[in-house]
C-alpha atoms as a PDB file:
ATOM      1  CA  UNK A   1      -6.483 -18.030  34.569  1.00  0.00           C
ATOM      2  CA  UNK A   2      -7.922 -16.114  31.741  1.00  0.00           C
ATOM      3  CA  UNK A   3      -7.631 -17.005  28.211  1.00  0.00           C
ATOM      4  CA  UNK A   4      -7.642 -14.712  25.414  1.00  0.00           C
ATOM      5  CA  UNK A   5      -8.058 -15.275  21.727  1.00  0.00           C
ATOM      6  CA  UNK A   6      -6.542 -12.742  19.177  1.00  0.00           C
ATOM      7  CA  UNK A   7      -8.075 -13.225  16.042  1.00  0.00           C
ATOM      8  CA  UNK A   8      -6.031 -12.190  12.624  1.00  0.00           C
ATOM      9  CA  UNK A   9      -7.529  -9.885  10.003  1.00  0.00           C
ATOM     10  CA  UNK A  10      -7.900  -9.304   5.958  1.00  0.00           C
ATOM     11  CA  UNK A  11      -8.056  -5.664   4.262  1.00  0.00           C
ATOM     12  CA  UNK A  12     -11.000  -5.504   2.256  1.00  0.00           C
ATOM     13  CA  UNK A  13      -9.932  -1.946   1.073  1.00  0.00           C
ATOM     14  CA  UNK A  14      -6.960  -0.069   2.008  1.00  0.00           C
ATOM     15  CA  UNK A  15      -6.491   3.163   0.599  1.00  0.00           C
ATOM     16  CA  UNK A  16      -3.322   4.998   1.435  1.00  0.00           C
ATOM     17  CA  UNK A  17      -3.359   8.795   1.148  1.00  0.00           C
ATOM     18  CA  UNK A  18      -0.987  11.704   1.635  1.00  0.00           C
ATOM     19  CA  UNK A  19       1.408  11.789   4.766  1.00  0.00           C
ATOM     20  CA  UNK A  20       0.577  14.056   7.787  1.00  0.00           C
ATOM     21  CA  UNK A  21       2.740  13.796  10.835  1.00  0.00           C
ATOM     22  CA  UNK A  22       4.968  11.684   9.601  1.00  0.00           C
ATOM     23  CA  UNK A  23       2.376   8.900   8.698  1.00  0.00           C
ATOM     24  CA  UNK A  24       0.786   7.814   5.939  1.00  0.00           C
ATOM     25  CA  UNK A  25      -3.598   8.709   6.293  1.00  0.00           C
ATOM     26  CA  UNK A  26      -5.528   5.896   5.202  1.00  0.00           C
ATOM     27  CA  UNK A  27      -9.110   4.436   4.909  1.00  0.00           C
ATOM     28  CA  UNK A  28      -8.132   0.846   6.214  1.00  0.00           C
ATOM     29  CA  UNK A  29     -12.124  -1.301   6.308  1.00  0.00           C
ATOM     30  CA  UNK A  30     -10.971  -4.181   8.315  1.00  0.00           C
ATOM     31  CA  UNK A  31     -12.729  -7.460   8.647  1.00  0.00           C
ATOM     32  CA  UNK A  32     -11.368 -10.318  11.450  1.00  0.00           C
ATOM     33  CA  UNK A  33     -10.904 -14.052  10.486  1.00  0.00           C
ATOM     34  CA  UNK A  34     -10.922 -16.638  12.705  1.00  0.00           C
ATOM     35  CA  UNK A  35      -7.281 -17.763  12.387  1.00  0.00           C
ATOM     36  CA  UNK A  36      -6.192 -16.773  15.584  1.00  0.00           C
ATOM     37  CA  UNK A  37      -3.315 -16.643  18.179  1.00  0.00           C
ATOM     38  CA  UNK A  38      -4.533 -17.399  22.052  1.00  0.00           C
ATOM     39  CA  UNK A  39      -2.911 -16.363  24.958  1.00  0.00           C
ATOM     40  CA  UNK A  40      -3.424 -17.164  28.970  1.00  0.00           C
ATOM     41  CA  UNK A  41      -2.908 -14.862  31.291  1.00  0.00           C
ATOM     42  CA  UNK A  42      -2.293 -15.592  35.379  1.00  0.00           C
ATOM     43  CA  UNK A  43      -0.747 -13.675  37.978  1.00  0.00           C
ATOM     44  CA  UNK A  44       2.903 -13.471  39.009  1.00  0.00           C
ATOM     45  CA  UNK A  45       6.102 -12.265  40.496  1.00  0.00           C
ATOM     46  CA  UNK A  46       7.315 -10.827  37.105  1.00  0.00           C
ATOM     47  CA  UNK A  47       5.968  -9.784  33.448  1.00  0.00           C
ATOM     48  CA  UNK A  48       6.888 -13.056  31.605  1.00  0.00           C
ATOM     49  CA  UNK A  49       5.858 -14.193  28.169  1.00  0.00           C
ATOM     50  CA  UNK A  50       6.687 -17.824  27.629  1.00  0.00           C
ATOM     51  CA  UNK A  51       6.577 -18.847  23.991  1.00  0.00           C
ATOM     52  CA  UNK A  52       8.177 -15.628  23.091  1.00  0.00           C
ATOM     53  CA  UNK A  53      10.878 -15.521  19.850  1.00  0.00           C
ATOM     54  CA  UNK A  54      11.312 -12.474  19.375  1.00  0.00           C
ATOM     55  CA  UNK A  55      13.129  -9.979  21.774  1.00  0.00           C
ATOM     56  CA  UNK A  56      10.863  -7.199  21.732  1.00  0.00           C
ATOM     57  CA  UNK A  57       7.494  -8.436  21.949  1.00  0.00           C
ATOM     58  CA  UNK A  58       5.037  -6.103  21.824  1.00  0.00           C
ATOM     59  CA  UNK A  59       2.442  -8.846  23.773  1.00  0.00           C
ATOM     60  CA  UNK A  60       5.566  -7.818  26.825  1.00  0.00           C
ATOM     61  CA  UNK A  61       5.374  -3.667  25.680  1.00  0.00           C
ATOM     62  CA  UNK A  62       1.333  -4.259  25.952  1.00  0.00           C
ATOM     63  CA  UNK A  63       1.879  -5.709  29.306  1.00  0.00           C
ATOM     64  CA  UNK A  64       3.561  -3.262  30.799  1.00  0.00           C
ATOM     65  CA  UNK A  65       2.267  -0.420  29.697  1.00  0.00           C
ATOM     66  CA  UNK A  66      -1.028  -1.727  31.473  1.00  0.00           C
ATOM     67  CA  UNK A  67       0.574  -2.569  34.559  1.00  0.00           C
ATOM     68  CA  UNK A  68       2.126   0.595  34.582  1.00  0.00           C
ATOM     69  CA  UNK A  69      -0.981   2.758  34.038  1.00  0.00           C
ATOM     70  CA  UNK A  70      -2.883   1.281  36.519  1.00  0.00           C
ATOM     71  CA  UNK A  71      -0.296   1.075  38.989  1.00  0.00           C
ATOM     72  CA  UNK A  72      -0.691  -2.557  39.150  1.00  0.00           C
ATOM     73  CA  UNK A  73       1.766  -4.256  42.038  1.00  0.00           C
ATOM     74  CA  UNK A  74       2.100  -7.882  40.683  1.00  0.00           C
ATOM     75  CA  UNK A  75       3.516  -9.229  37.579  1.00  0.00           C
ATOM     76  CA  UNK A  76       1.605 -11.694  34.485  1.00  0.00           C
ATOM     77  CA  UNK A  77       2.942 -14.901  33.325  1.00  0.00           C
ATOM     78  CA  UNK A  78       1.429 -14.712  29.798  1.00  0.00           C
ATOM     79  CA  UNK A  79       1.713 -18.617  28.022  1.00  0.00           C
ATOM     80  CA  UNK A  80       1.397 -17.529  23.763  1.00  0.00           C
ATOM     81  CA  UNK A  81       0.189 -20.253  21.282  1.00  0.00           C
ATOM     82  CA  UNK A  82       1.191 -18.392  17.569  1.00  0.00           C
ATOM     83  CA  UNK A  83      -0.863 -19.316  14.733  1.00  0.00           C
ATOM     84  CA  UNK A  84      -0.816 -16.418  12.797  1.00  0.00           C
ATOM     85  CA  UNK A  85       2.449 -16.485  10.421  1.00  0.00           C
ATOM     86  CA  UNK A  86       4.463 -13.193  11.888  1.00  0.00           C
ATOM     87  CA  UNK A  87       5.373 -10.085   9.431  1.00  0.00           C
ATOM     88  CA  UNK A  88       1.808 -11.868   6.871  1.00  0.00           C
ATOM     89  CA  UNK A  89      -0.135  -8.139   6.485  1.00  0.00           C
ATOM     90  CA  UNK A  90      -2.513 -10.023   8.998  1.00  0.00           C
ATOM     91  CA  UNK A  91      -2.000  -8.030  12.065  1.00  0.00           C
ATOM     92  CA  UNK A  92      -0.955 -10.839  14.397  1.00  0.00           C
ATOM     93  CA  UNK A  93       0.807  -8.400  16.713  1.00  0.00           C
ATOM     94  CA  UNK A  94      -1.453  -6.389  16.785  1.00  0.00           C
ATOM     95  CA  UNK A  95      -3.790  -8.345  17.831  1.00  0.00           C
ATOM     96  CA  UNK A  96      -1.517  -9.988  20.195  1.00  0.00           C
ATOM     97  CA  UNK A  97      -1.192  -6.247  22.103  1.00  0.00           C
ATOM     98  CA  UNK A  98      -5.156  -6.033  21.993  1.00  0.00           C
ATOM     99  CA  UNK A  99      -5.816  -9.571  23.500  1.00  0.00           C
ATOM    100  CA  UNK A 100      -2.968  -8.661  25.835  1.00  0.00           C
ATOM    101  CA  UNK A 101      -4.799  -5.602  27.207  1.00  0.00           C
ATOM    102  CA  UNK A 102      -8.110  -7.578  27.310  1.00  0.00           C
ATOM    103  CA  UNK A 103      -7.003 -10.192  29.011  1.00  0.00           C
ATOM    104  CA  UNK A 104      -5.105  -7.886  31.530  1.00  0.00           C
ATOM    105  CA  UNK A 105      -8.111  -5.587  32.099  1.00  0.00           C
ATOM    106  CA  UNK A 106     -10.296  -9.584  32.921  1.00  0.00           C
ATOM    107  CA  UNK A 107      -7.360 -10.567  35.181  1.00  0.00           C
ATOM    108  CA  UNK A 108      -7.128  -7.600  37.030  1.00  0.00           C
ATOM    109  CA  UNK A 109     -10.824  -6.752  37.800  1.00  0.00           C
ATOM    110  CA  UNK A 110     -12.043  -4.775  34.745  1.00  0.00           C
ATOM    111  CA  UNK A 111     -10.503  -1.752  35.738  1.00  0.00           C
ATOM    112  CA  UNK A 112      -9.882  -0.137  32.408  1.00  0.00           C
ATOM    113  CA  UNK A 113     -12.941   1.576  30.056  1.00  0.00           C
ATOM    114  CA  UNK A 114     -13.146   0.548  26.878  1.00  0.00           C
ATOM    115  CA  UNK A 115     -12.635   4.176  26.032  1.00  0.00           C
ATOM    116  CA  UNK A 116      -9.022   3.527  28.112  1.00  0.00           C
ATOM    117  CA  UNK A 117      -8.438   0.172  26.512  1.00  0.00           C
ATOM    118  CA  UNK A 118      -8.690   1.993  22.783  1.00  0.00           C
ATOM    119  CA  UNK A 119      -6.001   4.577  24.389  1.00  0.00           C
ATOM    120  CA  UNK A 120      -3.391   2.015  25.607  1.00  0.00           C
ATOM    121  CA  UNK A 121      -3.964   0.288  22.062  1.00  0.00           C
ATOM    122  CA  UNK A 122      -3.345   3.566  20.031  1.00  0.00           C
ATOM    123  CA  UNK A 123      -0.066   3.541  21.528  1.00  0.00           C
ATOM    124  CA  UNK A 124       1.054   0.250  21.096  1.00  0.00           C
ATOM    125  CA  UNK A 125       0.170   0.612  16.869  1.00  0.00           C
ATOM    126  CA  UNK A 126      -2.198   2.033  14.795  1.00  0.00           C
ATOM    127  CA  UNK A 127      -4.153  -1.462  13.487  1.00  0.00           C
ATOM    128  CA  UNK A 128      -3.701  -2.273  17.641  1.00  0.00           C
ATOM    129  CA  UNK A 129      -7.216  -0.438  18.080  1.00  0.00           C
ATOM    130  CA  UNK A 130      -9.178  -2.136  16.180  1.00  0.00           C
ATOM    131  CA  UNK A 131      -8.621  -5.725  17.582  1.00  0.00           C
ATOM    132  CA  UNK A 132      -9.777  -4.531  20.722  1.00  0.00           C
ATOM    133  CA  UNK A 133     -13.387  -4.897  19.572  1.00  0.00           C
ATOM    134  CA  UNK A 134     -12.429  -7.391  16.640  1.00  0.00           C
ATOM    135  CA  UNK A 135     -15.405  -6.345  14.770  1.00  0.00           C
ATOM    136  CA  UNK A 136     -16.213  -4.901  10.745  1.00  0.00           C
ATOM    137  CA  UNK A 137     -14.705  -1.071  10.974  1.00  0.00           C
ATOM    138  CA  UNK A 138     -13.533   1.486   8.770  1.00  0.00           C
ATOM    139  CA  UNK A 139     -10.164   2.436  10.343  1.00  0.00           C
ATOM    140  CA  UNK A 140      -8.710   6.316   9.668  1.00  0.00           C
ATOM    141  CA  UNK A 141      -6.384   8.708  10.576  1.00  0.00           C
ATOM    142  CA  UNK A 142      -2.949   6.490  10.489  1.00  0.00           C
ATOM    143  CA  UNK A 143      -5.441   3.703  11.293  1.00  0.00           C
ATOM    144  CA  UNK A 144      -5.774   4.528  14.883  1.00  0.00           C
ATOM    145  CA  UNK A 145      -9.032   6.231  14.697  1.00  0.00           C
ATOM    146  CA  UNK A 146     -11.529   2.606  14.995  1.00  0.00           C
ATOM    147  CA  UNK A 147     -15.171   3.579  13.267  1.00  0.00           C
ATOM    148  CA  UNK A 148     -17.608   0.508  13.950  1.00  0.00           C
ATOM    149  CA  UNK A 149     -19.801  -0.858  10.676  1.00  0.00           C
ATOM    150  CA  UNK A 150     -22.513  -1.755  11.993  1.00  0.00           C
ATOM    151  CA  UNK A 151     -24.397  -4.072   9.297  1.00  0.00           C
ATOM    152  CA  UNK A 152     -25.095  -7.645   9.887  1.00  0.00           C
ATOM    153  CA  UNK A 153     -23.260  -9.890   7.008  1.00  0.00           C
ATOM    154  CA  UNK A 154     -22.983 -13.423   6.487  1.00  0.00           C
ATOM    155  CA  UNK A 155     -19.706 -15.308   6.599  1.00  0.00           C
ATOM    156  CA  UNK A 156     -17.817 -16.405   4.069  1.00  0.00           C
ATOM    157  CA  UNK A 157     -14.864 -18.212   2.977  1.00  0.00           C
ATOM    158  CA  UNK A 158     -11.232 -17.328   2.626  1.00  0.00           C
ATOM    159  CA  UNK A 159      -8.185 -18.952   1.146  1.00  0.00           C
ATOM    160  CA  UNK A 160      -4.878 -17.505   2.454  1.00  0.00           C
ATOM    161  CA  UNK A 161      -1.452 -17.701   0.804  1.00  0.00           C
ATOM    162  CA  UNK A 162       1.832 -16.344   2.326  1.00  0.00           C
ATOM    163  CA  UNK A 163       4.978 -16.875   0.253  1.00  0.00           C
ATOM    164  CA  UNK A 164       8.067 -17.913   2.102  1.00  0.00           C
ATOM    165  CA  UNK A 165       9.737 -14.616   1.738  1.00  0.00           C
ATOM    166  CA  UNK A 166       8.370 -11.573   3.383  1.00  0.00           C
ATOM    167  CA  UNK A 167       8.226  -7.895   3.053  1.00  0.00           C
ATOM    168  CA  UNK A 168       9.302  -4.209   5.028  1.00  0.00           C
ATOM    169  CA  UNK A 169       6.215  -2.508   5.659  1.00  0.00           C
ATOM    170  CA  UNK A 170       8.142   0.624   5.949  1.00  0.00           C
ATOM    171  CA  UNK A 171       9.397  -0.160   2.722  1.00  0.00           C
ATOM    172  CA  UNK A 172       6.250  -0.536   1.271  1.00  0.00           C
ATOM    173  CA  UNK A 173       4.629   2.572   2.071  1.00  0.00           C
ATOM    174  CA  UNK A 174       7.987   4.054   0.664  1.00  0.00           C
ATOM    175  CA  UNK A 175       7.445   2.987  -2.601  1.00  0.00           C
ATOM    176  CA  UNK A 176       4.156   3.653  -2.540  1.00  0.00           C
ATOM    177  CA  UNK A 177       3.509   7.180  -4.583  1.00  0.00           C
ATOM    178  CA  UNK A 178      -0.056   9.290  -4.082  1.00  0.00           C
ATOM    179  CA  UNK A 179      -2.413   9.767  -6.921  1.00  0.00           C
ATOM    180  CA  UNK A 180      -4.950  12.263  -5.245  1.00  0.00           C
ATOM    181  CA  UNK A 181      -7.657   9.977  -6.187  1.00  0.00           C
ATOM    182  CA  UNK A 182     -10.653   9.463  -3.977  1.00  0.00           C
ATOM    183  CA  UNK A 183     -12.153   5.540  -3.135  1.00  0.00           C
ATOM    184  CA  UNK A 184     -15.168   6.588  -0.923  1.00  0.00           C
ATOM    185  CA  UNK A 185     -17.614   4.812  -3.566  1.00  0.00           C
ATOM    186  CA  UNK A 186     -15.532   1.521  -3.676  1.00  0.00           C
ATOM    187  CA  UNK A 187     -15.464   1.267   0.195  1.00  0.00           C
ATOM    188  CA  UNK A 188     -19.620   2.162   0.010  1.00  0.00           C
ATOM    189  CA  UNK A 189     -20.110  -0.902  -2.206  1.00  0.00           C
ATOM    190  CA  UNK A 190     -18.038  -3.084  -0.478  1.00  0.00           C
ATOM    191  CA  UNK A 191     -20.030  -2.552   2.553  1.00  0.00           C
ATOM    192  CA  UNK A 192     -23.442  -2.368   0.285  1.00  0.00           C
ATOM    193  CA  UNK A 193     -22.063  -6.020  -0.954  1.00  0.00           C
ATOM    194  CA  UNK A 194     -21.711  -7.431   2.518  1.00  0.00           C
ATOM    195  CA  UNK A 195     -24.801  -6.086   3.745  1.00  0.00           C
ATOM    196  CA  UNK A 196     -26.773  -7.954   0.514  1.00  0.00           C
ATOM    197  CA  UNK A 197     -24.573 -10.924   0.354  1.00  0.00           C
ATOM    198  CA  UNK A 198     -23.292 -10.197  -2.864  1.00  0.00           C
ATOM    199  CA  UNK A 199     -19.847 -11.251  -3.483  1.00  0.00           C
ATOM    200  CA  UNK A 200     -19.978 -10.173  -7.304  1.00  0.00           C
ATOM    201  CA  UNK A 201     -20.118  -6.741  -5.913  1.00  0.00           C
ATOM    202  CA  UNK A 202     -17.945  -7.410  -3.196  1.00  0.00           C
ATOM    203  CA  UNK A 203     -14.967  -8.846  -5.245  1.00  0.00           C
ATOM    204  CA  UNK A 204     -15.586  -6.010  -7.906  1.00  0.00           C
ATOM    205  CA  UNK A 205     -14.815  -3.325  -5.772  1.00  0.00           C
ATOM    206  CA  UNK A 206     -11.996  -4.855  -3.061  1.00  0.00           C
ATOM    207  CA  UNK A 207      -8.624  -2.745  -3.671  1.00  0.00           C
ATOM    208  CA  UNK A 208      -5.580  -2.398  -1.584  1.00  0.00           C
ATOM    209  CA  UNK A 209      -3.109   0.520  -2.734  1.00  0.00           C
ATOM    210  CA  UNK A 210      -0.177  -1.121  -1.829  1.00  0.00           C
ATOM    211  CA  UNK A 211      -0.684  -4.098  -4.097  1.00  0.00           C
ATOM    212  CA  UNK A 212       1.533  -2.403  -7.038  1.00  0.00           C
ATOM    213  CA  UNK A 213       4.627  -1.333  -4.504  1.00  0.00           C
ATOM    214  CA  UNK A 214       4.558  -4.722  -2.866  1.00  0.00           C
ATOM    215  CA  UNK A 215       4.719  -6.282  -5.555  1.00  0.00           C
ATOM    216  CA  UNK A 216       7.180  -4.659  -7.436  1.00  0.00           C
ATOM    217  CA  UNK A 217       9.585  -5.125  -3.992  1.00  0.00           C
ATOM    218  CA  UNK A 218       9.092  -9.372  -4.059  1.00  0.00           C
ATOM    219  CA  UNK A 219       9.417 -11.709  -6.565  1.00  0.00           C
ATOM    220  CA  UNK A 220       8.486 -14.747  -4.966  1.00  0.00           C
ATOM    221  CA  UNK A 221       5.150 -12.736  -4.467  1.00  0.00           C
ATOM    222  CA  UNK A 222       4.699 -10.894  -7.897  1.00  0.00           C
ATOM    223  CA  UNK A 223       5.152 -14.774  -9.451  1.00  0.00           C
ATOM    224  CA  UNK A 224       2.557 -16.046  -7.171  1.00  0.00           C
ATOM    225  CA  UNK A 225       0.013 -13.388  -7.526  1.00  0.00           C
ATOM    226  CA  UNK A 226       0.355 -13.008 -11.371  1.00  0.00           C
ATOM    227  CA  UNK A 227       0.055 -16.792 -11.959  1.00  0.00           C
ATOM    228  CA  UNK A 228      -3.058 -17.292  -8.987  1.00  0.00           C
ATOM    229  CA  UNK A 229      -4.776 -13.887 -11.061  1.00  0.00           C
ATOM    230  CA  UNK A 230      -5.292 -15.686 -14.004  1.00  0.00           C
ATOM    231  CA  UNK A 231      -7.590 -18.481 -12.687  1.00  0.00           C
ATOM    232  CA  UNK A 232      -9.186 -16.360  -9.858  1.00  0.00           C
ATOM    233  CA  UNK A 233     -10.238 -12.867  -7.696  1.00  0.00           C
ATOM    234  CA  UNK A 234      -6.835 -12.715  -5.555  1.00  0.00           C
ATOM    235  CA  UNK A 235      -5.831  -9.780  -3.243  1.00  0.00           C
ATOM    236  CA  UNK A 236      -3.731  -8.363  -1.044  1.00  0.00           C
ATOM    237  CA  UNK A 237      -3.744  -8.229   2.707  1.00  0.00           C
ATOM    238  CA  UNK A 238      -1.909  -4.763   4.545  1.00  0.00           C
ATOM    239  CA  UNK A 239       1.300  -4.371   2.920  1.00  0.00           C
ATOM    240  CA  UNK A 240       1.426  -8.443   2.166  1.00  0.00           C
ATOM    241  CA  UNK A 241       3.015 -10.463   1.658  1.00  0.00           C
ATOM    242  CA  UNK A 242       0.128 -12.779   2.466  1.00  0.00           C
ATOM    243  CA  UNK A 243      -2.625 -12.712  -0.954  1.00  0.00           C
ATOM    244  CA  UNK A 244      -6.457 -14.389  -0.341  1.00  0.00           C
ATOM    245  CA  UNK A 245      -8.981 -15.840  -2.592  1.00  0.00           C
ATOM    246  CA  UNK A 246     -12.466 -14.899  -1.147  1.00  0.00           C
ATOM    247  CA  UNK A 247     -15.297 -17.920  -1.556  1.00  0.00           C
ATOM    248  CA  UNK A 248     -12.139 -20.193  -3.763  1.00  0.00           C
ATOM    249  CA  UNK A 249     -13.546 -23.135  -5.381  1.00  0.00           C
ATOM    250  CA  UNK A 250     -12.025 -26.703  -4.714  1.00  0.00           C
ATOM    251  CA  UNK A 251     -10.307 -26.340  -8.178  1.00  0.00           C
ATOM    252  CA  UNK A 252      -8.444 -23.091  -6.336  1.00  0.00           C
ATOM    253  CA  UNK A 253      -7.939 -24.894  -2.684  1.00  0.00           C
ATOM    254  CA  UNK A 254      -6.503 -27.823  -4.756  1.00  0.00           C
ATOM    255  CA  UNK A 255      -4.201 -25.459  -7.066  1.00  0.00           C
ATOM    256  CA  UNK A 256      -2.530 -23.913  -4.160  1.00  0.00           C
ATOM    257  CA  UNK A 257      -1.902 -26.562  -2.496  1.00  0.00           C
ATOM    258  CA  UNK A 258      -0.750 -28.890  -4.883  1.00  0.00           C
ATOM    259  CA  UNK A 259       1.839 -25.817  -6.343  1.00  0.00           C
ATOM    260  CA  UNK A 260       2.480 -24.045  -3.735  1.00  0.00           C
ATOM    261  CA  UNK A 261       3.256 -26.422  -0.389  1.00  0.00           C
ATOM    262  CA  UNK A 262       6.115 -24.328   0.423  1.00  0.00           C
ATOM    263  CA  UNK A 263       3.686 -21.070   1.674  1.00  0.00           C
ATOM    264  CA  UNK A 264       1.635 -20.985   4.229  1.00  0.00           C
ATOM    265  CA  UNK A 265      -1.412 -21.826   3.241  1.00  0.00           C
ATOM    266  CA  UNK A 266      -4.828 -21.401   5.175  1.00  0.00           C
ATOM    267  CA  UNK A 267      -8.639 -22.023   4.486  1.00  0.00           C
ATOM    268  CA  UNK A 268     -10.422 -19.448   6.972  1.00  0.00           C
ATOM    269  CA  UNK A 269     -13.519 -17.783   7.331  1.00  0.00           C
ATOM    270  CA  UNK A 270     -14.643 -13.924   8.204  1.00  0.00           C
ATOM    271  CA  UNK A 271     -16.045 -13.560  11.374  1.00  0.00           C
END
């Protein structure tokens, strides 16, 4: 049996561009947390996925398309224990699909590059890419296109907070309108901040271009982030709904908890 874990992910910077092919160019600088999904992989007769609520699992899509490429002649039984809150702006499919192609590519004798494994992922989702490494990147194109950061940073703490109610991704890019402006410098200290350990720097410069349209779309999550914003550093993770506090004090922990038991609430670190 193999066992894979498939860790979610925050947005330190997202910034959303003009559309080309349909899709939306961004600079997406990705950093994994270790709340994570896990999933055990054995063979079998058929492709099964027990565990699975929702009809058309992409952890079943990733399977398949695997098995398919590699002209594979037995099935998976895949077992899935979910951590990560579905449709959060934390990539818990997508990471899902990744772990599912790792732990495929394990089971079945390594068979697939990791030049391969990036292909299979780019067509399963554009943030599916990036979880096959899990690692610090700077994601472009429609996300698809996985540049590695290589700095060494230290880790550090994160308070997550997903309101009940949740949000269309689709929806948010919609409403999401263009500026032209250019966030190269704000990415280059974010990554300067890591590298130096300094979160002043690093909580100065974290932006995510589809705060504004998701919040104008949810109520439950404009009240939440305009009443957290006024006692701390909170952001936006993808196209939410899920916010974080990065480094929160007990004073923050304690405030969320106390008034906000009804979200999903998570103390985390980056990994």
């Amino acid at each position: 049996m193999i066992i894979e874990r498939a860790y979610a992910k925050i947005n330190l910077a997202l910034e959303v561009m003009g559309i080309k092919d349909g899709y939306h160019m961004v600079n997406n600088l990705m950093i994994p947390i270790n709340l994570y999904d896990e999933i055990s992989f054995e063979e079998s007769n058929d492709i099964e996925l027990v565990n699975n609520t929702f009809p058309d699992n992409i952890i079943l899509k990733a399977a398949k398309l695997f098995i398919e490429k590699y002209n594979i002649k037995s099935g998976v039984k895949m077992v899935l224990t979910k951590n990560i809150p579905s449709a959060a702006g934390l990539a818990g499919g997508s990471s899902d699909a990744a772990a599912t192609l790792r732990g495929l590519n394990k089971l079945f004798g390594n068979i697939a590059t990791k030049e391969e494994l990036l292909e299979l992922a780019a067509n399963l989702g554009s943030d599916v890419p990036f979880f096959i490494d899990m690692k610090l990147a700077l994601c472009v194109g429609r996300g698809e296109i996985v540049k590695p950061c290589n700095i060494k940073y230290s880790s550090f703490d994160i308070l997550l907070i997903k309101p009940q109610s949740g949000l269309s991704t689709k929806d948010v890019y919609k409403a999401y309108k263009y500026d032209g402006s250019n966030k190269e410098d704000k990415i280059n200290n974010i990554l300067n901040a890591l590298e130096n350990n300094d979160f002043n720097l690093l909580e100065n410069n974290i932006f995510n271009d589809l705060t504004i349209p998701a919040l104008g779309l949810n109520e439950e999550l404009n009240d939440i982030y305009s009443y957290l914003k006024q006692v701390s550093n909170i952001h936006l993770s993808g196209s939410g709904p899920t916010m974080f506090i990065i480094n929160p004090t007990k004073e923050n922990i304690d405030l969320v908890n106390k008034k906000y038991k009804n979200c999903f609430i998570c103390l985390c670190k980056a990994i």
